[in-house]
PDB file of N, CA and C in Angstrom:
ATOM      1  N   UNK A   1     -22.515  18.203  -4.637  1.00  0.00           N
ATOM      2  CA  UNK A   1     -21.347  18.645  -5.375  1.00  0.00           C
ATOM      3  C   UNK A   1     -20.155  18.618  -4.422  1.00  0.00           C
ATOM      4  N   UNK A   2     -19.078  18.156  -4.997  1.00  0.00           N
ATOM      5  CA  UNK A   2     -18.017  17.876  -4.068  1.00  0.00           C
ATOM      6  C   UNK A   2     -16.780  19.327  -4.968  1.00  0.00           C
ATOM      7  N   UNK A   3     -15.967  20.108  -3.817  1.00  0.00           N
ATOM      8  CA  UNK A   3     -14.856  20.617  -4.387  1.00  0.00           C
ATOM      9  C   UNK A   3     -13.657  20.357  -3.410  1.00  0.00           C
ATOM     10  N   UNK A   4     -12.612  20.479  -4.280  1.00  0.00           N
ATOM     11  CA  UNK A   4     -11.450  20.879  -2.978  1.00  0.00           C
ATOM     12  C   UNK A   4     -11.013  22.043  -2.648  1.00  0.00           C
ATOM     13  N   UNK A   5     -10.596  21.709  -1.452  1.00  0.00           N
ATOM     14  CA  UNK A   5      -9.996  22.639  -0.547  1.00  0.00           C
ATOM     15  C   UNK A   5      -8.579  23.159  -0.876  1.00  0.00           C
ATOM     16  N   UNK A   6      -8.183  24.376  -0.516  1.00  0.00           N
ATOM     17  CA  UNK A   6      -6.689  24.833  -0.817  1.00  0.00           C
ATOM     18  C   UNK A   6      -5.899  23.837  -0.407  1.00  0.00           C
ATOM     19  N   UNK A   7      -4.908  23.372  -0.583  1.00  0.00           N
ATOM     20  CA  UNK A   7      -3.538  22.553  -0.018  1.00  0.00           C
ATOM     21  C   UNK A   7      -3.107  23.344   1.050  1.00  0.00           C
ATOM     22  N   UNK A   8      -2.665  22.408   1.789  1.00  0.00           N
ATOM     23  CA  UNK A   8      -1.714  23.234   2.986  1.00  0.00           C
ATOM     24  C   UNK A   8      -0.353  22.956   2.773  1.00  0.00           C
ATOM     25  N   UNK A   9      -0.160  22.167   1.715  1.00  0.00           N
ATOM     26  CA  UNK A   9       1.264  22.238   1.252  1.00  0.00           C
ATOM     27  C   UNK A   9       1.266  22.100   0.098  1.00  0.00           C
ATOM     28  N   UNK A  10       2.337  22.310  -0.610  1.00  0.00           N
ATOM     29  CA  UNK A  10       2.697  22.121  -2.234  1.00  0.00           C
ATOM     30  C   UNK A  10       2.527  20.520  -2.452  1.00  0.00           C
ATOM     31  N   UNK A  11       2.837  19.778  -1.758  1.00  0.00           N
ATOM     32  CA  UNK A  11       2.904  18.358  -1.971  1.00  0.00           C
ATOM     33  C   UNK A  11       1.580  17.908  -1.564  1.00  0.00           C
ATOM     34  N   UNK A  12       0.765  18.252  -0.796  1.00  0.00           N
ATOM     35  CA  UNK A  12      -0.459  17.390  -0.044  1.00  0.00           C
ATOM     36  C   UNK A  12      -1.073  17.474  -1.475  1.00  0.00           C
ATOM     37  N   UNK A  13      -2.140  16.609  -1.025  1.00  0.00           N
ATOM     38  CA  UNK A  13      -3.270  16.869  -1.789  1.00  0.00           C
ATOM     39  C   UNK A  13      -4.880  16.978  -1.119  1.00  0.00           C
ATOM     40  N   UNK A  14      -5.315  17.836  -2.426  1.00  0.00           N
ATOM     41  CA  UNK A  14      -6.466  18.775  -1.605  1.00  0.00           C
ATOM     42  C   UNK A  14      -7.586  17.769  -1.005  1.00  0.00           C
ATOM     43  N   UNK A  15      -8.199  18.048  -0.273  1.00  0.00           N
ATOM     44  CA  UNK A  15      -9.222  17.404   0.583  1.00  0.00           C
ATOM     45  C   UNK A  15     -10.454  17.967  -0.355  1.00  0.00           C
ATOM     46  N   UNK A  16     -11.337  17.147  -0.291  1.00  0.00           N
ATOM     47  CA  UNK A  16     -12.739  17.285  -0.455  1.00  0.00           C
ATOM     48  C   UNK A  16     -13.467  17.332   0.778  1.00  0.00           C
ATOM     49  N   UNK A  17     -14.587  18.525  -0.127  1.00  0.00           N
ATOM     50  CA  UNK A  17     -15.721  19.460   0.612  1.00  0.00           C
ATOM     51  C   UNK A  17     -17.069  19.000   0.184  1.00  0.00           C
ATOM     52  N   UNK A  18     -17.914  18.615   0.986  1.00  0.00           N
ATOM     53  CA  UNK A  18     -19.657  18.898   0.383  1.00  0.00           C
ATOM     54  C   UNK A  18     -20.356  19.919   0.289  1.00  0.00           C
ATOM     55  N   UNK A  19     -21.148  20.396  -0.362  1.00  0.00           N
ATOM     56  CA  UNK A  19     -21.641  21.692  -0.588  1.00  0.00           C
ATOM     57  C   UNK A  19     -22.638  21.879   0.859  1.00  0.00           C
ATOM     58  N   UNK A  20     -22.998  20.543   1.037  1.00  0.00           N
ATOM     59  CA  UNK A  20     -23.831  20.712   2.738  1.00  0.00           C
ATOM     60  C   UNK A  20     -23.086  21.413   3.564  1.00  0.00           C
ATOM     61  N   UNK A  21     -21.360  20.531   3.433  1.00  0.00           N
ATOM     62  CA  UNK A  21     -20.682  21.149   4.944  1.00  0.00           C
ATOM     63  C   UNK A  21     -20.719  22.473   4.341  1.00  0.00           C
ATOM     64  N   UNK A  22     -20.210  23.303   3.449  1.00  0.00           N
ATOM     65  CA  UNK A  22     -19.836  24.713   3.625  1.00  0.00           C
ATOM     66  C   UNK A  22     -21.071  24.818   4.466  1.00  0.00           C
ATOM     67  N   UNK A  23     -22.089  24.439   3.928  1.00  0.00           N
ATOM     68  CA  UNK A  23     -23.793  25.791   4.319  1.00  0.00           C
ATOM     69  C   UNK A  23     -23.096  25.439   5.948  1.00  0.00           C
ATOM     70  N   UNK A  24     -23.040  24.764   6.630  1.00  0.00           N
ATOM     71  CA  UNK A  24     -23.086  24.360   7.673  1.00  0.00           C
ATOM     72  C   UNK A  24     -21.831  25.210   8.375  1.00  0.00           C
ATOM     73  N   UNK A  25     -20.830  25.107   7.899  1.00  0.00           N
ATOM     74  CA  UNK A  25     -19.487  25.772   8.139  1.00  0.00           C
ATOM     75  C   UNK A  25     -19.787  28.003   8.066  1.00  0.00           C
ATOM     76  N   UNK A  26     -21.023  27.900   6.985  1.00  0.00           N
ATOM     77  CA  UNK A  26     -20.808  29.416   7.482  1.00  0.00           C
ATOM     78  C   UNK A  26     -20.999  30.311   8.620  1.00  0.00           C
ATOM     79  N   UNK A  27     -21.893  29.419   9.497  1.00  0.00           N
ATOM     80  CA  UNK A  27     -21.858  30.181  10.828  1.00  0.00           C
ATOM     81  C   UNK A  27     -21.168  30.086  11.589  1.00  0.00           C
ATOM     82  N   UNK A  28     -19.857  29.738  10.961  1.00  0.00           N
ATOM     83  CA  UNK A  28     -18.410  29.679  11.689  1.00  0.00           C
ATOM     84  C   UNK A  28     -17.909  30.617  11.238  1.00  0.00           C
ATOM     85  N   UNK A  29     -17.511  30.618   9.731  1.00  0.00           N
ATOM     86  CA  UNK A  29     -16.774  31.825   8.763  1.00  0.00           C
ATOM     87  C   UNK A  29     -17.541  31.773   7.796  1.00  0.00           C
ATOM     88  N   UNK A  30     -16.886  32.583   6.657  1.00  0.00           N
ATOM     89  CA  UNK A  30     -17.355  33.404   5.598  1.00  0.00           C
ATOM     90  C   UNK A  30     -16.453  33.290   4.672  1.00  0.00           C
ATOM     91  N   UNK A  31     -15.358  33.113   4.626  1.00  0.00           N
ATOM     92  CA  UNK A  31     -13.946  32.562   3.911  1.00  0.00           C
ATOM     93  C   UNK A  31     -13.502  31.634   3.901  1.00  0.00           C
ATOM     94  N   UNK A  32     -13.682  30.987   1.996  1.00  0.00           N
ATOM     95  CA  UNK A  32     -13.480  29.547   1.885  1.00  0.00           C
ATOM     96  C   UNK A  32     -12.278  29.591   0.735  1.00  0.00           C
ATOM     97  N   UNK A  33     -11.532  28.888   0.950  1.00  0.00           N
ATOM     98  CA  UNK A  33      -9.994  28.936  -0.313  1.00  0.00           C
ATOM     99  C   UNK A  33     -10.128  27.450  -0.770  1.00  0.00           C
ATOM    100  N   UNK A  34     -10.517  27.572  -1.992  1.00  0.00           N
ATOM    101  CA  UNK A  34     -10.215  26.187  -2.924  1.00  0.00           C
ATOM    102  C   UNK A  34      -9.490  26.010  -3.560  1.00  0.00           C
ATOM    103  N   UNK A  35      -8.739  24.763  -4.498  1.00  0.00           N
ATOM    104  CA  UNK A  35      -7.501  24.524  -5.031  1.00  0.00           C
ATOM    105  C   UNK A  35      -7.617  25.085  -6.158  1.00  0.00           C
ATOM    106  N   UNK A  36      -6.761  24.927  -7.461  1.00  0.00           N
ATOM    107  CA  UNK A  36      -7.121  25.647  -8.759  1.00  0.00           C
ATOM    108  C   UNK A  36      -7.349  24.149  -9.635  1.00  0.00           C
ATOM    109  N   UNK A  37      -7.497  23.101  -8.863  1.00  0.00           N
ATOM    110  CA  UNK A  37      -8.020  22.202  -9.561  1.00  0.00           C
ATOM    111  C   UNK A  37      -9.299  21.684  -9.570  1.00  0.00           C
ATOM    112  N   UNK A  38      -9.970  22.778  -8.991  1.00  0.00           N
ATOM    113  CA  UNK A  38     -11.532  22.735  -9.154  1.00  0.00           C
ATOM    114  C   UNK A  38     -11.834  23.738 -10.912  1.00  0.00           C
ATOM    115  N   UNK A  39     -12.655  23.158 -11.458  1.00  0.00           N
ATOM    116  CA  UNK A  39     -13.121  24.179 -12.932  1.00  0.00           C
ATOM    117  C   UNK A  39     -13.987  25.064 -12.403  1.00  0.00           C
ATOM    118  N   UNK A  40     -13.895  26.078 -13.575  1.00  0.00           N
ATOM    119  CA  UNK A  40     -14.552  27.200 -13.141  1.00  0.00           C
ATOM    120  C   UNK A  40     -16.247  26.979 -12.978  1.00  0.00           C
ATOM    121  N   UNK A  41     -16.373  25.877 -14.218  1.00  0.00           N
ATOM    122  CA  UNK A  41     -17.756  25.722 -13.964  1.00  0.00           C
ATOM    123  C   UNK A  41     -18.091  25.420 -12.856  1.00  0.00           C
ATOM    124  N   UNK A  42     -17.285  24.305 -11.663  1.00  0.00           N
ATOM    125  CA  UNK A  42     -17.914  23.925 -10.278  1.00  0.00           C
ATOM    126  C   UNK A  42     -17.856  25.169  -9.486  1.00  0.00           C
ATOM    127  N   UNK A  43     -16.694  26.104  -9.841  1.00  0.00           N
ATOM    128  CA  UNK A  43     -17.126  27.270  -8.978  1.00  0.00           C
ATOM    129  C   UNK A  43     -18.219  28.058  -9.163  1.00  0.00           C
ATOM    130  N   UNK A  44     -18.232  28.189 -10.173  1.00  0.00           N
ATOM    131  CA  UNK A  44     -19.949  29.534 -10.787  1.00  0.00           C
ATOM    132  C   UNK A  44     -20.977  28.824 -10.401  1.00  0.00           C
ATOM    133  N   UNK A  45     -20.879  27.163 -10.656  1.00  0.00           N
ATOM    134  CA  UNK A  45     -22.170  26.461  -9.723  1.00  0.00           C
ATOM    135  C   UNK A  45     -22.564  26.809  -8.401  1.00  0.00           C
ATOM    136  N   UNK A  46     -21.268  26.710  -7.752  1.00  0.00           N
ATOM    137  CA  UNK A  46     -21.427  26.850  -6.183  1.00  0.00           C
ATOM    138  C   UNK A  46     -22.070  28.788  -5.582  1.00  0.00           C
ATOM    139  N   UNK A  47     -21.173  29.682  -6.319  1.00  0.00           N
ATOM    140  CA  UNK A  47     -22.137  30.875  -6.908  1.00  0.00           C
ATOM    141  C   UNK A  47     -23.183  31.147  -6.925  1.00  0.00           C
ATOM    142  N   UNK A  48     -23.673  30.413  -8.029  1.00  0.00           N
ATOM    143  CA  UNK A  48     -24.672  30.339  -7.851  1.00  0.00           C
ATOM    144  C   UNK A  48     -26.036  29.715  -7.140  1.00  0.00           C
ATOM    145  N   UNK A  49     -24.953  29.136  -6.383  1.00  0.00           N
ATOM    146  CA  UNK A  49     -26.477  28.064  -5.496  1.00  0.00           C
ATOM    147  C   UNK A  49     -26.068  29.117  -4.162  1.00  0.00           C
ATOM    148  N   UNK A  50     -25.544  29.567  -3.892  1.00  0.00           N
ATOM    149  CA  UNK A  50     -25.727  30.340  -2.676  1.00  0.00           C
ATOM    150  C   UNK A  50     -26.279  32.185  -3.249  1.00  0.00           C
ATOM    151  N   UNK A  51     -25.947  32.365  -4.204  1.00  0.00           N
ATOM    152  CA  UNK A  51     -26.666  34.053  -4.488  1.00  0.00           C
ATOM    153  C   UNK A  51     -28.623  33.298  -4.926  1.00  0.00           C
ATOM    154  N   UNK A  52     -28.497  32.362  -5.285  1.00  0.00           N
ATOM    155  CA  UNK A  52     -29.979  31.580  -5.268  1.00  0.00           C
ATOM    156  C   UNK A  52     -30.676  31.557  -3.933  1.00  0.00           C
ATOM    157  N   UNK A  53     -29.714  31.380  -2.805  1.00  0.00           N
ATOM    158  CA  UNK A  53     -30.776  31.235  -1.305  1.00  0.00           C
ATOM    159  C   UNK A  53     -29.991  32.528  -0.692  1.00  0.00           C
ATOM    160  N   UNK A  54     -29.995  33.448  -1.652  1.00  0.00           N
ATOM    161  CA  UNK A  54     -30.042  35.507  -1.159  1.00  0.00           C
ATOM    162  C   UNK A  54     -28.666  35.683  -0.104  1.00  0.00           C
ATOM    163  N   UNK A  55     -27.796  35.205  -0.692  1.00  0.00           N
ATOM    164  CA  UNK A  55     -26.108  35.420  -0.088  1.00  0.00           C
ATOM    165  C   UNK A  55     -25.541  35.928  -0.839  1.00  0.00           C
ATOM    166  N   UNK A  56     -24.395  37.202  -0.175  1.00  0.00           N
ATOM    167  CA  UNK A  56     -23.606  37.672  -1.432  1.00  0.00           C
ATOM    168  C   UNK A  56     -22.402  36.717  -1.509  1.00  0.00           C
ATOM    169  N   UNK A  57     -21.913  36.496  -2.839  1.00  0.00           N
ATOM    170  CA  UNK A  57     -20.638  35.581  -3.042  1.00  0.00           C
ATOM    171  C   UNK A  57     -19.707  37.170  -3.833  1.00  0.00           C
ATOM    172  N   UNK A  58     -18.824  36.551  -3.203  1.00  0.00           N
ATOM    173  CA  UNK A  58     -17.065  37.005  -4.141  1.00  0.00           C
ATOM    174  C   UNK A  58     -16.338  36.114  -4.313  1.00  0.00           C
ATOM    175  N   UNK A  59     -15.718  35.817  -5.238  1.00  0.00           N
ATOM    176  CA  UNK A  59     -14.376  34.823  -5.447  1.00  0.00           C
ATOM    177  C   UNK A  59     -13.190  35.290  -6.184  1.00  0.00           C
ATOM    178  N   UNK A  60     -12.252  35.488  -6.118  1.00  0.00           N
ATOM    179  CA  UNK A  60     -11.107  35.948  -6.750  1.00  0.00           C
ATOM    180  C   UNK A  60      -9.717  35.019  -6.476  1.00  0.00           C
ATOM    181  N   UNK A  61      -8.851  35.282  -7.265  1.00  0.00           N
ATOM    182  CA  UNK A  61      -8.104  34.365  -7.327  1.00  0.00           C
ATOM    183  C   UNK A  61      -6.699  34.809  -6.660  1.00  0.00           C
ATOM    184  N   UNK A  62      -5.891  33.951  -5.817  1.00  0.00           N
ATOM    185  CA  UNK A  62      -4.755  34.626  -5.136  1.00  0.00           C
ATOM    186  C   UNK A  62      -3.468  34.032  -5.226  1.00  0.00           C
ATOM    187  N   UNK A  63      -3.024  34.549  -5.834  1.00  0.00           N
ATOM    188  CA  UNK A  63      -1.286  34.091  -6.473  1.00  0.00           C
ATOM    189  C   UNK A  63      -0.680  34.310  -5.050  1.00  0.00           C
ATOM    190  N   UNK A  64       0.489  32.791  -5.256  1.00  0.00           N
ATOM    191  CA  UNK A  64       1.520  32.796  -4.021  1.00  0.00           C
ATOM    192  C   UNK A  64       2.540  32.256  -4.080  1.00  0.00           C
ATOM    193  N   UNK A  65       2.741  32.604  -5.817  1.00  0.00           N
ATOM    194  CA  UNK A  65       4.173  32.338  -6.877  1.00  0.00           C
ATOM    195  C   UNK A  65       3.990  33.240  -7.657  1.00  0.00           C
ATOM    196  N   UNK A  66       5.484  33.346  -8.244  1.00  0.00           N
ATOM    197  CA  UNK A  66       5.313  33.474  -9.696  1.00  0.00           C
ATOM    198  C   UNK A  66       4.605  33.152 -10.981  1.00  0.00           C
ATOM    199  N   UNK A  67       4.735  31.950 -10.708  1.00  0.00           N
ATOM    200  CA  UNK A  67       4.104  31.045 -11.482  1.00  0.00           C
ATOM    201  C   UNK A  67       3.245  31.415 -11.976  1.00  0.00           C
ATOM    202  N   UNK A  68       2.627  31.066 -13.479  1.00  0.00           N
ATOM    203  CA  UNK A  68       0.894  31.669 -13.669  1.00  0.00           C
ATOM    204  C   UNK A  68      -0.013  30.366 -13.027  1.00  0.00           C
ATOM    205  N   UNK A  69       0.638  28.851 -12.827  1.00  0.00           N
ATOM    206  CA  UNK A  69      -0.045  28.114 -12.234  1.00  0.00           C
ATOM    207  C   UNK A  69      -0.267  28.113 -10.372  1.00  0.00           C
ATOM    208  N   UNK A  70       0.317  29.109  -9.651  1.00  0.00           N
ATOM    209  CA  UNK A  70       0.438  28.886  -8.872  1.00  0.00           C
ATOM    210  C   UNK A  70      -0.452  29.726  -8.189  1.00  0.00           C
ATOM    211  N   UNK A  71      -1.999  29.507  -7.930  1.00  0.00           N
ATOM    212  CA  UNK A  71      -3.292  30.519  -7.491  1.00  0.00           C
ATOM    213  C   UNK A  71      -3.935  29.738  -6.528  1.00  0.00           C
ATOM    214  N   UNK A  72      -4.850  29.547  -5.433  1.00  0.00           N
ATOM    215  CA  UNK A  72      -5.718  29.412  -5.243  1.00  0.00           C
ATOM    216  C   UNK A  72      -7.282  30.640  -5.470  1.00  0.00           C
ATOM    217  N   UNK A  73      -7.727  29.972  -5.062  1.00  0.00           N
ATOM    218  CA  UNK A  73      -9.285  30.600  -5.382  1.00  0.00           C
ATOM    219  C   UNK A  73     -10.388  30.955  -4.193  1.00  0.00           C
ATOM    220  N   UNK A  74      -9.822  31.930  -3.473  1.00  0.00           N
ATOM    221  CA  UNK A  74     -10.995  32.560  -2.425  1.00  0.00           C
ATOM    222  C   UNK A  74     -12.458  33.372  -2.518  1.00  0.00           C
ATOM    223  N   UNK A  75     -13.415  32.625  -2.022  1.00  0.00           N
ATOM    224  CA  UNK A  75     -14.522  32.851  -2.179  1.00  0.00           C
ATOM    225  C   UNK A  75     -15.080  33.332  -0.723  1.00  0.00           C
ATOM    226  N   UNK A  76     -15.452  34.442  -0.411  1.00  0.00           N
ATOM    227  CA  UNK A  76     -16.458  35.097   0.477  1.00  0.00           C
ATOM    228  C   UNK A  76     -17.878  35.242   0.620  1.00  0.00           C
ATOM    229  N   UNK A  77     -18.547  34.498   1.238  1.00  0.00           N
ATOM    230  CA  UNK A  77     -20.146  33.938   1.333  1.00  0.00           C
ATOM    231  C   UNK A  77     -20.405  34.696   2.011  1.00  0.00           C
ATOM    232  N   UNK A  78     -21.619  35.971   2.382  1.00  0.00           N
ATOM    233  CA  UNK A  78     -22.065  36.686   3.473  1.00  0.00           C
ATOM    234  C   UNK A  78     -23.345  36.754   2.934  1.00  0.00           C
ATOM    235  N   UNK A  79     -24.334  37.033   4.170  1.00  0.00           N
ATOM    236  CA  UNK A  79     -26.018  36.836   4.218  1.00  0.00           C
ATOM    237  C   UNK A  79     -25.853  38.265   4.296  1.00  0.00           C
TER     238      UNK A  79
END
């Protein structure tokens, strides 16, 4: 499963992630920010494949406009 990553600018566009690298990336961190152009379904997937191999997940969403379009989506993975 592929998602993207938050933008680092309003103009970039988001990079793609493999669900391998996160596993691999958590014994670095624990805090992952994706774009809001991932669907919710790829997020509850990803959810759920890590509370499946006994990790707690959080994800919530973080406004950094006005805007109602303007959110990314932070998710916290911890064993």
């Amino acid at each position: 499963m592929k998602l993207k990553l938050a933008r680092t600018s309003i103009t970039a566009k988001p990079k793609l992630i493999e669900l391998d690298k996160i596993e691999e990336d958590l014994e670095k961190k624990s805090i992952f920010y994706f774009d809001k152009e991932n669907s919710h379904k790829e997020l509850k997937a990803l959810i759920e494949h890590f509370e499946s191999k006994e990790y707690s997940v959080y994800m919530r969403e973080v406004k950094y406009g006005l805007n109602d379009d303007e959110f990314i989506y932070e998710i916290h993975i911890v064993k």
